[in-house]
PDB file of N, CA and C in Angstrom:
ATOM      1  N   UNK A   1     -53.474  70.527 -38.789  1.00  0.00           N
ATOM      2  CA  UNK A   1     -54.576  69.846 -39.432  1.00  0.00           C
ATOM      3  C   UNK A   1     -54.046  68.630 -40.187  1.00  0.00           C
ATOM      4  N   UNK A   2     -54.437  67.322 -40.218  1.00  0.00           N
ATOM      5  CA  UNK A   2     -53.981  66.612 -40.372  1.00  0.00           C
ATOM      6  C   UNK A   2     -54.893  66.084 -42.203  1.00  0.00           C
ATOM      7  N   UNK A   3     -54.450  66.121 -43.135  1.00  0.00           N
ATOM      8  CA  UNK A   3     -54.393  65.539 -44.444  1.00  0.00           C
ATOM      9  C   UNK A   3     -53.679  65.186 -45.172  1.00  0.00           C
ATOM     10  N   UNK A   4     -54.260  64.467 -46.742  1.00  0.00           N
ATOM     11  CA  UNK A   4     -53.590  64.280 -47.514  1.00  0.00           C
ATOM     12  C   UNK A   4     -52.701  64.913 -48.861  1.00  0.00           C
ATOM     13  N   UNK A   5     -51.893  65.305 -49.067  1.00  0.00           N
ATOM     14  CA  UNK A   5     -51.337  66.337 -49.851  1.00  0.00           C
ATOM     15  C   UNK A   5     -51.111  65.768 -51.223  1.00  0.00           C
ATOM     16  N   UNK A   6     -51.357  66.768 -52.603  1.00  0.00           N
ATOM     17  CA  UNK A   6     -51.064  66.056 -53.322  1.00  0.00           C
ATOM     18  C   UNK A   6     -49.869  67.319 -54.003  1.00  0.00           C
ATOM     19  N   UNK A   7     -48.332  66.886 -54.078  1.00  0.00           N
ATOM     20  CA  UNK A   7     -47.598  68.016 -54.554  1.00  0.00           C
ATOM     21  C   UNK A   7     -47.538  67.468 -55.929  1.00  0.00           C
ATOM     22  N   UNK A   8     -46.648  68.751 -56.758  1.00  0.00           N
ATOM     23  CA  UNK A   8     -46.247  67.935 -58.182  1.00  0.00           C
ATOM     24  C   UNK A   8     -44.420  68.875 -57.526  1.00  0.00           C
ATOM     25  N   UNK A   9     -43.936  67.542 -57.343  1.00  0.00           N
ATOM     26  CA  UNK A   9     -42.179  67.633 -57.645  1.00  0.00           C
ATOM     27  C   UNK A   9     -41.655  67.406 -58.675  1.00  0.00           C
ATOM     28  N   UNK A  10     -41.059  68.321 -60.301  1.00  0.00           N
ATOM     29  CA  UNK A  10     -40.174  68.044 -61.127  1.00  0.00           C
ATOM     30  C   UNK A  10     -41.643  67.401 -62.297  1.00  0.00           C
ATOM     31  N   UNK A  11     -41.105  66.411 -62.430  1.00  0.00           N
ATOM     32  CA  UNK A  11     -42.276  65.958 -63.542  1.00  0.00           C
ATOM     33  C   UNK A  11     -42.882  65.023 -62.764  1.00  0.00           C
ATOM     34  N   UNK A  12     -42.821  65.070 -61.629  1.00  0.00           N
ATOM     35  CA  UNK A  12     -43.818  63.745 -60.579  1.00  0.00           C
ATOM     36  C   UNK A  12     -44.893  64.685 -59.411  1.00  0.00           C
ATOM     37  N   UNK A  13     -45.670  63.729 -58.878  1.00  0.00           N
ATOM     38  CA  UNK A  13     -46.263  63.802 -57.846  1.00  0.00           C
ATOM     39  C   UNK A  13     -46.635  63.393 -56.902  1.00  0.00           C
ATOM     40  N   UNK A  14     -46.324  63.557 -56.005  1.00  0.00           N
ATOM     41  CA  UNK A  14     -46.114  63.224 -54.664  1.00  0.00           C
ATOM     42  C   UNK A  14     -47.086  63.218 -53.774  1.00  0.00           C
ATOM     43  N   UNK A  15     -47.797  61.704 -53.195  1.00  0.00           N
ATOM     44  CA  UNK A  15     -48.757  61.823 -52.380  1.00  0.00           C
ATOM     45  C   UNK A  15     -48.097  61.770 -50.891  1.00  0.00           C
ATOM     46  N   UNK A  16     -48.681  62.524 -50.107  1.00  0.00           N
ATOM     47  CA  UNK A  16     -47.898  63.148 -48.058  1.00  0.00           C
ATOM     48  C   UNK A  16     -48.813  62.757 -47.619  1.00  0.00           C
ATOM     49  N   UNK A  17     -48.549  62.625 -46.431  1.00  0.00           N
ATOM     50  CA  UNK A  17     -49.727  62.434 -45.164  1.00  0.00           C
ATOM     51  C   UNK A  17     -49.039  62.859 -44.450  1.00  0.00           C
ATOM     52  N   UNK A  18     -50.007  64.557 -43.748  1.00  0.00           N
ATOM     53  CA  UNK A  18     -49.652  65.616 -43.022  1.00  0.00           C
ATOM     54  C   UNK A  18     -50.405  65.352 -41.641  1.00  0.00           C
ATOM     55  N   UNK A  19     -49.510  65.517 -40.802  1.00  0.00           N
ATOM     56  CA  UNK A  19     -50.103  65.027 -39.669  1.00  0.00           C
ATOM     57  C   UNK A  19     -49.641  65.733 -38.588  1.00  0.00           C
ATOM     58  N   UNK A  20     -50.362  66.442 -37.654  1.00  0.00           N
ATOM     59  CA  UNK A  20     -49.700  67.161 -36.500  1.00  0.00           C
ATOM     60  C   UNK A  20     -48.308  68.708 -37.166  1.00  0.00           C
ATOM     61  N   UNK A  21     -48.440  69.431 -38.409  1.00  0.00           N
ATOM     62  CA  UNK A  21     -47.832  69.514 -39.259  1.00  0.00           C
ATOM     63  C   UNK A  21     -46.455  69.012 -39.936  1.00  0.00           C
ATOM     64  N   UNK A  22     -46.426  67.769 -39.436  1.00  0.00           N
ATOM     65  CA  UNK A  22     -44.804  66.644 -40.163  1.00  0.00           C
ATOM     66  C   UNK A  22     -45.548  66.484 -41.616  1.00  0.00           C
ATOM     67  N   UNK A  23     -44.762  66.273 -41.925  1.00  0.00           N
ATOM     68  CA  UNK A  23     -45.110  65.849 -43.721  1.00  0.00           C
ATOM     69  C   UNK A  23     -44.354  64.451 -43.708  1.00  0.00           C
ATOM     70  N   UNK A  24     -44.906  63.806 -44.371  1.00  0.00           N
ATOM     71  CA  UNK A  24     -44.486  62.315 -44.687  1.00  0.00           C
ATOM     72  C   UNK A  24     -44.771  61.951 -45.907  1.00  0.00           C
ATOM     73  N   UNK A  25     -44.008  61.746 -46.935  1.00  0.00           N
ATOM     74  CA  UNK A  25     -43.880  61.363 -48.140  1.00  0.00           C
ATOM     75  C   UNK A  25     -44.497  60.045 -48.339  1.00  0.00           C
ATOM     76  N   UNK A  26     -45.428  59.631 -48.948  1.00  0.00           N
ATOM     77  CA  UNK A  26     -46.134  57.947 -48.960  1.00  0.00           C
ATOM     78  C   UNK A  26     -45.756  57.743 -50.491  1.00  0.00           C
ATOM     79  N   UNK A  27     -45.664  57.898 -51.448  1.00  0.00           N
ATOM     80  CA  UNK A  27     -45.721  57.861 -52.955  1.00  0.00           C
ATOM     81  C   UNK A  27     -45.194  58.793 -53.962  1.00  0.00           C
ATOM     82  N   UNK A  28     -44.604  58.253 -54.517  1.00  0.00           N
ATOM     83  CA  UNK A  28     -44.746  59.410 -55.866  1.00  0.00           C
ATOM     84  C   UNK A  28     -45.114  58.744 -57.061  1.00  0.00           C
ATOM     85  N   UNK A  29     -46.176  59.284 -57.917  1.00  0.00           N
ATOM     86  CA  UNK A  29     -46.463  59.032 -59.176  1.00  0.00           C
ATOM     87  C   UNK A  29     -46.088  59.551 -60.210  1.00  0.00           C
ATOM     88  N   UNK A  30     -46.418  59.395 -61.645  1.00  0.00           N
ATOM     89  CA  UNK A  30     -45.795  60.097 -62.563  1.00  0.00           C
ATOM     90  C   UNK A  30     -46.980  60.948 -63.160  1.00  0.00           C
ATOM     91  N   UNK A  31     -48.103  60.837 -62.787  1.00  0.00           N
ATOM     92  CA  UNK A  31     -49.535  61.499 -63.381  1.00  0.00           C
ATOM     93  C   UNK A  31     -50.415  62.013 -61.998  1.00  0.00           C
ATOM     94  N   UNK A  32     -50.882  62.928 -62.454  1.00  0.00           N
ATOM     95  CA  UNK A  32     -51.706  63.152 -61.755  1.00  0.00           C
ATOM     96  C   UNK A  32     -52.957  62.925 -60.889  1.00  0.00           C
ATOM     97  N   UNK A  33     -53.375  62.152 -62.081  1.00  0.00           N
ATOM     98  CA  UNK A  33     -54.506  61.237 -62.247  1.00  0.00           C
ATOM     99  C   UNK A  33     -53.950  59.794 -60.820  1.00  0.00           C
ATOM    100  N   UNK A  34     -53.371  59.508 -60.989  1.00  0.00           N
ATOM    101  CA  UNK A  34     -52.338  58.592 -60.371  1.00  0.00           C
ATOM    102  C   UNK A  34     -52.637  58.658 -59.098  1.00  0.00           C
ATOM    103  N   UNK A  35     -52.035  59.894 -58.858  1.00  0.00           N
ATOM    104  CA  UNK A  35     -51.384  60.584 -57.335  1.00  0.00           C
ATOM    105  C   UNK A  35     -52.782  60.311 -56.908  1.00  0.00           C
ATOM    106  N   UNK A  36     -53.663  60.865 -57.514  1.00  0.00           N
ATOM    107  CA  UNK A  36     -55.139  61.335 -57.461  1.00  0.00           C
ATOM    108  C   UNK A  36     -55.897  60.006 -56.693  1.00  0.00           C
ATOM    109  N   UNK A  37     -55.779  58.709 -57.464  1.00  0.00           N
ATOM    110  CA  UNK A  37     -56.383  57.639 -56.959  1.00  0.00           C
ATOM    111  C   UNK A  37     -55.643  57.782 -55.769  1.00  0.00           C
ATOM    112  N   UNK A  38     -54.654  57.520 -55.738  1.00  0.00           N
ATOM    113  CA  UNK A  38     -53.692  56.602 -54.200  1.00  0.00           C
ATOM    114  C   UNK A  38     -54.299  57.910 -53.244  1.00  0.00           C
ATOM    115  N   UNK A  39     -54.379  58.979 -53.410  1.00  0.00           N
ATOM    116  CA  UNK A  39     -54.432  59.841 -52.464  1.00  0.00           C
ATOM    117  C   UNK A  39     -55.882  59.750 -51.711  1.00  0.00           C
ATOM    118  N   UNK A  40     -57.008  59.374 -53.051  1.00  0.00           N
ATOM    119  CA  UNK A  40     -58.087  59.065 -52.045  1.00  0.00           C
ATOM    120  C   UNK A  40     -58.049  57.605 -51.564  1.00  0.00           C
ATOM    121  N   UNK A  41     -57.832  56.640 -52.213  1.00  0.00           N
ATOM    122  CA  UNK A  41     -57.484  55.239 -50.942  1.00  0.00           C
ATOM    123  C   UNK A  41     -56.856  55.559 -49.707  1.00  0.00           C
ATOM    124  N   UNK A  42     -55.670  56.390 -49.720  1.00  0.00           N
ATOM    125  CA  UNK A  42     -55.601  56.373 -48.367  1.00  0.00           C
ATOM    126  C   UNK A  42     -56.573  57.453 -47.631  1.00  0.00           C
ATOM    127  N   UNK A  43     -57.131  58.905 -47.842  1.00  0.00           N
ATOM    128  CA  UNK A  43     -57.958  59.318 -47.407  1.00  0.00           C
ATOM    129  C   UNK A  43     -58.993  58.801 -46.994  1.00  0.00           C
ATOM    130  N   UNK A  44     -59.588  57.897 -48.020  1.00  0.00           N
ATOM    131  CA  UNK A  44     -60.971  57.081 -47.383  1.00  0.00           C
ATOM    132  C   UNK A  44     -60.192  56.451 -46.016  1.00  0.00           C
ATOM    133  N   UNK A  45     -59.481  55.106 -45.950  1.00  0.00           N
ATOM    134  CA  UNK A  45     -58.928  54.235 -44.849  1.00  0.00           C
ATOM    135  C   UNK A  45     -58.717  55.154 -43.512  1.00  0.00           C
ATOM    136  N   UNK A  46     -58.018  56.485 -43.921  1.00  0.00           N
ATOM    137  CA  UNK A  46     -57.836  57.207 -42.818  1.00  0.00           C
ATOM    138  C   UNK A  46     -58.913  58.673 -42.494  1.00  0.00           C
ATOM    139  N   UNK A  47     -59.798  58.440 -42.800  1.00  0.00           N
ATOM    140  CA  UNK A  47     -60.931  59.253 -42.561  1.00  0.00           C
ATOM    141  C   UNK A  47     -60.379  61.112 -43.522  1.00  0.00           C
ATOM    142  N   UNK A  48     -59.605  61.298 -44.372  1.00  0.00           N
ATOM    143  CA  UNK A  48     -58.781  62.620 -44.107  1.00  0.00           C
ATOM    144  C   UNK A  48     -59.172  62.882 -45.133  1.00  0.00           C
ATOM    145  N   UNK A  49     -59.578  64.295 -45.714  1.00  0.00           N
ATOM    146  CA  UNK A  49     -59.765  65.589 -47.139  1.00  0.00           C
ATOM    147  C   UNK A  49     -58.627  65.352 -47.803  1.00  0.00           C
ATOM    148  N   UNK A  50     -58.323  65.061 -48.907  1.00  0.00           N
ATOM    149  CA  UNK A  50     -56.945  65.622 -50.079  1.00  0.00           C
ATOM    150  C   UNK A  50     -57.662  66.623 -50.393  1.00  0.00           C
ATOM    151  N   UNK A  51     -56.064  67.317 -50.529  1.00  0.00           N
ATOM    152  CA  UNK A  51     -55.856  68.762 -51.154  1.00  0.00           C
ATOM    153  C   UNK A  51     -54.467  68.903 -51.899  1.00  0.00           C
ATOM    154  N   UNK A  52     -54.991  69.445 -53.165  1.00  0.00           N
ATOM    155  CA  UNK A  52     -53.950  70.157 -54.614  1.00  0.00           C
ATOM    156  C   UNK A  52     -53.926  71.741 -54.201  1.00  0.00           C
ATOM    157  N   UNK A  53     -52.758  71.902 -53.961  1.00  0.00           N
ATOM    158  CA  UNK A  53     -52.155  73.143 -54.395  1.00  0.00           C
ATOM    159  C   UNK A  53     -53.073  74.562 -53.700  1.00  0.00           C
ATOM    160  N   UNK A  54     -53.354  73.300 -52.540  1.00  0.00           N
ATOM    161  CA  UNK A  54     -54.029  74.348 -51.177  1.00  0.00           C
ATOM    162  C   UNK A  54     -55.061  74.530 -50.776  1.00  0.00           C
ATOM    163  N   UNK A  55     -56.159  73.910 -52.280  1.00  0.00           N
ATOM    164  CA  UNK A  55     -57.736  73.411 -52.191  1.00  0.00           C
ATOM    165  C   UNK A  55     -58.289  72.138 -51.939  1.00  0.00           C
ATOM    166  N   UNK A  56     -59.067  72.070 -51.062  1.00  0.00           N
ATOM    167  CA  UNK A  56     -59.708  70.799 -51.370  1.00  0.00           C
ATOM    168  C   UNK A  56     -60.371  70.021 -52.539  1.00  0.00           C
ATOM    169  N   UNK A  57     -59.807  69.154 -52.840  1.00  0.00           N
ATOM    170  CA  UNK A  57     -60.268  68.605 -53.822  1.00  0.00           C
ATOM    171  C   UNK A  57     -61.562  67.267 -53.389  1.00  0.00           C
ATOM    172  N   UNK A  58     -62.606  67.215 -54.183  1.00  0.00           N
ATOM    173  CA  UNK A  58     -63.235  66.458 -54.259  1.00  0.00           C
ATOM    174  C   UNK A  58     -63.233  65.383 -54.724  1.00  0.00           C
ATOM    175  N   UNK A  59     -63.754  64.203 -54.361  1.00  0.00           N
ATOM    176  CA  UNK A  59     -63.536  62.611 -54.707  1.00  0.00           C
ATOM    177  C   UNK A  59     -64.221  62.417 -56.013  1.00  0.00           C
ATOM    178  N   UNK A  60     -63.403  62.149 -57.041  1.00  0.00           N
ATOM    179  CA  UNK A  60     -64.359  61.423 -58.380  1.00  0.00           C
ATOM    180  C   UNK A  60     -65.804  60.977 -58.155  1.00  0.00           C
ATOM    181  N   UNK A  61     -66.527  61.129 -58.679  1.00  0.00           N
ATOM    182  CA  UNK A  61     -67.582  60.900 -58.900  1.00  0.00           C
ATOM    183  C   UNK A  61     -67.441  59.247 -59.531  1.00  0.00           C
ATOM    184  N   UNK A  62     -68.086  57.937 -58.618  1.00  0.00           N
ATOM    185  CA  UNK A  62     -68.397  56.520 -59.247  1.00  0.00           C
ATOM    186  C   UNK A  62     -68.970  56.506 -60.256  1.00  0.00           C
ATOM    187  N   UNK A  63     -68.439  55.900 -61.084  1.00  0.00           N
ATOM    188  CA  UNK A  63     -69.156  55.480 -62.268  1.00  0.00           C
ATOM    189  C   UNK A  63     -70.195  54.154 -62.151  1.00  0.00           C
ATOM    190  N   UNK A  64     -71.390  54.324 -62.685  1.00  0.00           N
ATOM    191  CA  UNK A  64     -72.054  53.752 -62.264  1.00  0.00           C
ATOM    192  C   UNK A  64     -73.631  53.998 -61.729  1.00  0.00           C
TER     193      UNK A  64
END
């Protein structure tokens, strides 16, 4: 299944793009919040669900 992963390595977090099951490291941030944006920019561009720690996570709600 091909998505976006969001790990926490050490005191960082690490946005993947899982694909065919390869893992590919794209980022690491230092917040969560962080990981969080970049992970849905690339999800939107590439059509794909992020998921924390095995759940799907849902896209922020726009302000506005």
């Amino acid at each position: 299944m091909n998505q976006i992963r969001i790990e926490a390595k050490g005191n960082q977090f690490v946005v993947q793009f899982v694909e065919n099951g390869k893992v590919q490291d794209m980022d690491s941030r230092n917040t969560y919040k962080d990981a969080e944006d970049f992970a849905f920019y690339l999800a939107e561009r590439l059509k794909l669900d992020v998921f924390y720690q095995g759940q799907k996570v849902n896209p922020p709600r726009s302000k506005g």
